[in-house]
Protein backbone atom coordinates (compact mmCIF):
# COMPACT_ATOMS: atom_id res chain seq x y z
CA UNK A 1 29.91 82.32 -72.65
CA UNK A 2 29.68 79.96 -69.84
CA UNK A 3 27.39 80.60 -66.71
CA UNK A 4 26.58 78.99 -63.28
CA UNK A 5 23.51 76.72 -63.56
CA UNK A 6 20.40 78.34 -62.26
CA UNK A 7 17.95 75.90 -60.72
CA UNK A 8 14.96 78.41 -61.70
CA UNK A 9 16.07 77.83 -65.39
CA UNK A 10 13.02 76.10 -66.84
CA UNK A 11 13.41 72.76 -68.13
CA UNK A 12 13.22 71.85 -72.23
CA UNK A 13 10.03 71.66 -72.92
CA UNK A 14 7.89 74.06 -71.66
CA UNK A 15 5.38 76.09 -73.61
CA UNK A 16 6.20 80.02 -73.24
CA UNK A 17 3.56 81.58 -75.46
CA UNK A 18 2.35 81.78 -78.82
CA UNK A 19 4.49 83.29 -82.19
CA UNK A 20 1.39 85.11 -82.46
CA UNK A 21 1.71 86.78 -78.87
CA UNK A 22 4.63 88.57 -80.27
CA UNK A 23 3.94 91.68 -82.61
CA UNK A 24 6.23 91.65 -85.75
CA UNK A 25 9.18 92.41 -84.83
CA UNK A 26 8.37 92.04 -80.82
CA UNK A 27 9.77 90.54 -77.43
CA UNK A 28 8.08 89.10 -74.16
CA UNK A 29 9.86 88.24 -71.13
CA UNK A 30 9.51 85.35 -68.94
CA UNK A 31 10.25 85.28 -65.12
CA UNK A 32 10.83 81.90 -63.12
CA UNK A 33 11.70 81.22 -59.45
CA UNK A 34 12.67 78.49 -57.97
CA UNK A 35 12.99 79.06 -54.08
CA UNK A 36 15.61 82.01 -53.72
CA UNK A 37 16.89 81.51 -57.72
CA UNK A 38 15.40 83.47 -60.18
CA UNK A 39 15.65 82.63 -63.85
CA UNK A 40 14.63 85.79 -66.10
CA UNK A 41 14.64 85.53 -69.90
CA UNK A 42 12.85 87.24 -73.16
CA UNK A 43 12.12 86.08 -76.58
CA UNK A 44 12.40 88.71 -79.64
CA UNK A 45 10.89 87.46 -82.93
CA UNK A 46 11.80 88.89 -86.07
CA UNK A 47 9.60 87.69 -89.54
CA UNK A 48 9.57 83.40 -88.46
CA UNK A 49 12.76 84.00 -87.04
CA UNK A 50 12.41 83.66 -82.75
CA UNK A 51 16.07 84.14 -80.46
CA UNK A 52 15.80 83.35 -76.67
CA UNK A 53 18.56 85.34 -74.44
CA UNK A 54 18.94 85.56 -70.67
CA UNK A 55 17.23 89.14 -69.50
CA UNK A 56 20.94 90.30 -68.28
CA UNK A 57 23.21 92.88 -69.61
CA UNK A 58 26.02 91.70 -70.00
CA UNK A 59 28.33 94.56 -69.54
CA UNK A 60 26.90 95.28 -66.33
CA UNK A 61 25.21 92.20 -64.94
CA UNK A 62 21.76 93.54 -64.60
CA UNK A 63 18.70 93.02 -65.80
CA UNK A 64 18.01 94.48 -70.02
CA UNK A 65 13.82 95.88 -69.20
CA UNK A 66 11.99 94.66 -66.15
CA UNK A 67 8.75 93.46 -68.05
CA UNK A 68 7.41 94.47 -71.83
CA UNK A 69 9.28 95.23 -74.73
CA UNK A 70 12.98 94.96 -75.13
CA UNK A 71 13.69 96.28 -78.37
CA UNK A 72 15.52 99.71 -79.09
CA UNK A 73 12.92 102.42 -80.60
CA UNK A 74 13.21 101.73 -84.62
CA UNK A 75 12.38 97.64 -83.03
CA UNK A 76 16.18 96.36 -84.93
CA UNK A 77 18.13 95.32 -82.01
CA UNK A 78 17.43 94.10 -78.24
CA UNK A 79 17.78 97.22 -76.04
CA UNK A 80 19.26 97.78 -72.63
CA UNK A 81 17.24 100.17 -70.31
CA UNK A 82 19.78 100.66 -68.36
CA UNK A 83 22.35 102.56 -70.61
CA UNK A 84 21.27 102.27 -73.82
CA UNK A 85 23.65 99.18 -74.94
CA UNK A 86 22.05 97.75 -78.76
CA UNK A 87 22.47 93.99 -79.51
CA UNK A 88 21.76 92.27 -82.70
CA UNK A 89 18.18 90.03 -82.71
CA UNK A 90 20.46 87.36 -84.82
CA UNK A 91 23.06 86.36 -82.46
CA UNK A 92 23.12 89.18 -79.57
CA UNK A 93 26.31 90.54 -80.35
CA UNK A 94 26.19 94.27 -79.01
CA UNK A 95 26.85 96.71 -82.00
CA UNK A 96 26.52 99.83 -79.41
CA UNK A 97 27.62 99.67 -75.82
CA UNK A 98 30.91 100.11 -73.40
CA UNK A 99 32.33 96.84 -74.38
CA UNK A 100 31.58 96.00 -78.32
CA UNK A 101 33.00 92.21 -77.41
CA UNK A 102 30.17 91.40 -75.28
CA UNK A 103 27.18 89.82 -76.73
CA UNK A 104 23.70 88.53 -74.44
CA UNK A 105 23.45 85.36 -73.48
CA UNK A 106 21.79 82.88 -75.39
CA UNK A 107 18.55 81.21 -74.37
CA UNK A 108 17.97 78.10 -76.48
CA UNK A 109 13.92 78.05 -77.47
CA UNK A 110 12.14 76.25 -80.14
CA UNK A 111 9.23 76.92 -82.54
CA UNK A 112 6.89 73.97 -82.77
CA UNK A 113 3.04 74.13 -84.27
CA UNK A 114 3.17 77.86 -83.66
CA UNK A 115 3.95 78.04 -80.08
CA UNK A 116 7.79 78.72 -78.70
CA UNK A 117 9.20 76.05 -76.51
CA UNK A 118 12.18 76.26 -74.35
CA UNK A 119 15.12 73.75 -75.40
C-alpha cells in the first residue's frame, strides 16, 4: 500500500529498543518528529518473531493506541482503540473491522544481536 514519504520516518539503522523490552507476546511504540512531520510506529513481537507497522488505522486514518500496548485483550492480534478493528501480528491483515481488505501498514525493522533496528 503506497504512502507519501514522511521526513520524520527514521532512517535504516537506528536502534529502537531491546527484544527483551517487549513482554512475550508485547508491542512498544515509537514517536519521531521532524519539524511539523510526525512519524509514529509500534513493534509487536510474537515468540523471535518482531513485525514493525505504521501506528495508523487504516480504515480510518488515525492513530491504533496513543502510547503502550497495542494488542487486543487475549494479546493475538494488533488492536485498534479506536473501534475495535483486529489485525493479524504476521502480516497486518485485519480479520475484524469495517473493511476486511484493509491491512496496517508495514514498518520494515530488523533483529540484530538482540536489539530491533529499523530497515
Amino acid at each position: 500500500m503506497w504512502r507519501p514519504a514522511n521526513p520524520a520516518k527514521p532512517k535504516a539503522g537506528v536502534r529502537l529498543c531491546d527484544v527483551q523490552e517487549l513482554e512475550d507476546p508485547g508491542s512498544k511504540g515509537f514517536w519521531f518528529e521532524e519539524g511539523l512531520a510526525v512519524f509514529a510506529g509500534l513493534v509487536v513481537r510474537q515468540g523471535e518473531t518482531v513485525r514493525g507497522y505504521l501506528n495508523t488505522c487504516p480504515h480510518a486514518n488515525w492513530q491504533l493506541g496513543v502510547q503502550g500496548d497495542f494488542l487486543s485483550p487475549d494479546r493475538r492480534y494488533v488492536y485498534c482503540a479506536g473501534h475495535a478493528a483486529l489485525f493479524r501480528v504476521s502480516d497486518g491483515k485485519c480479520v475484524a473491522g469495517p473493511s476486511m481488505s484493509d491491512q496496517l501498514y508495514e514498518w520494515p525493522v530488523e533483529v540484530r544481536e538482540g536489539a530491533i533496528y529499523t530497515v
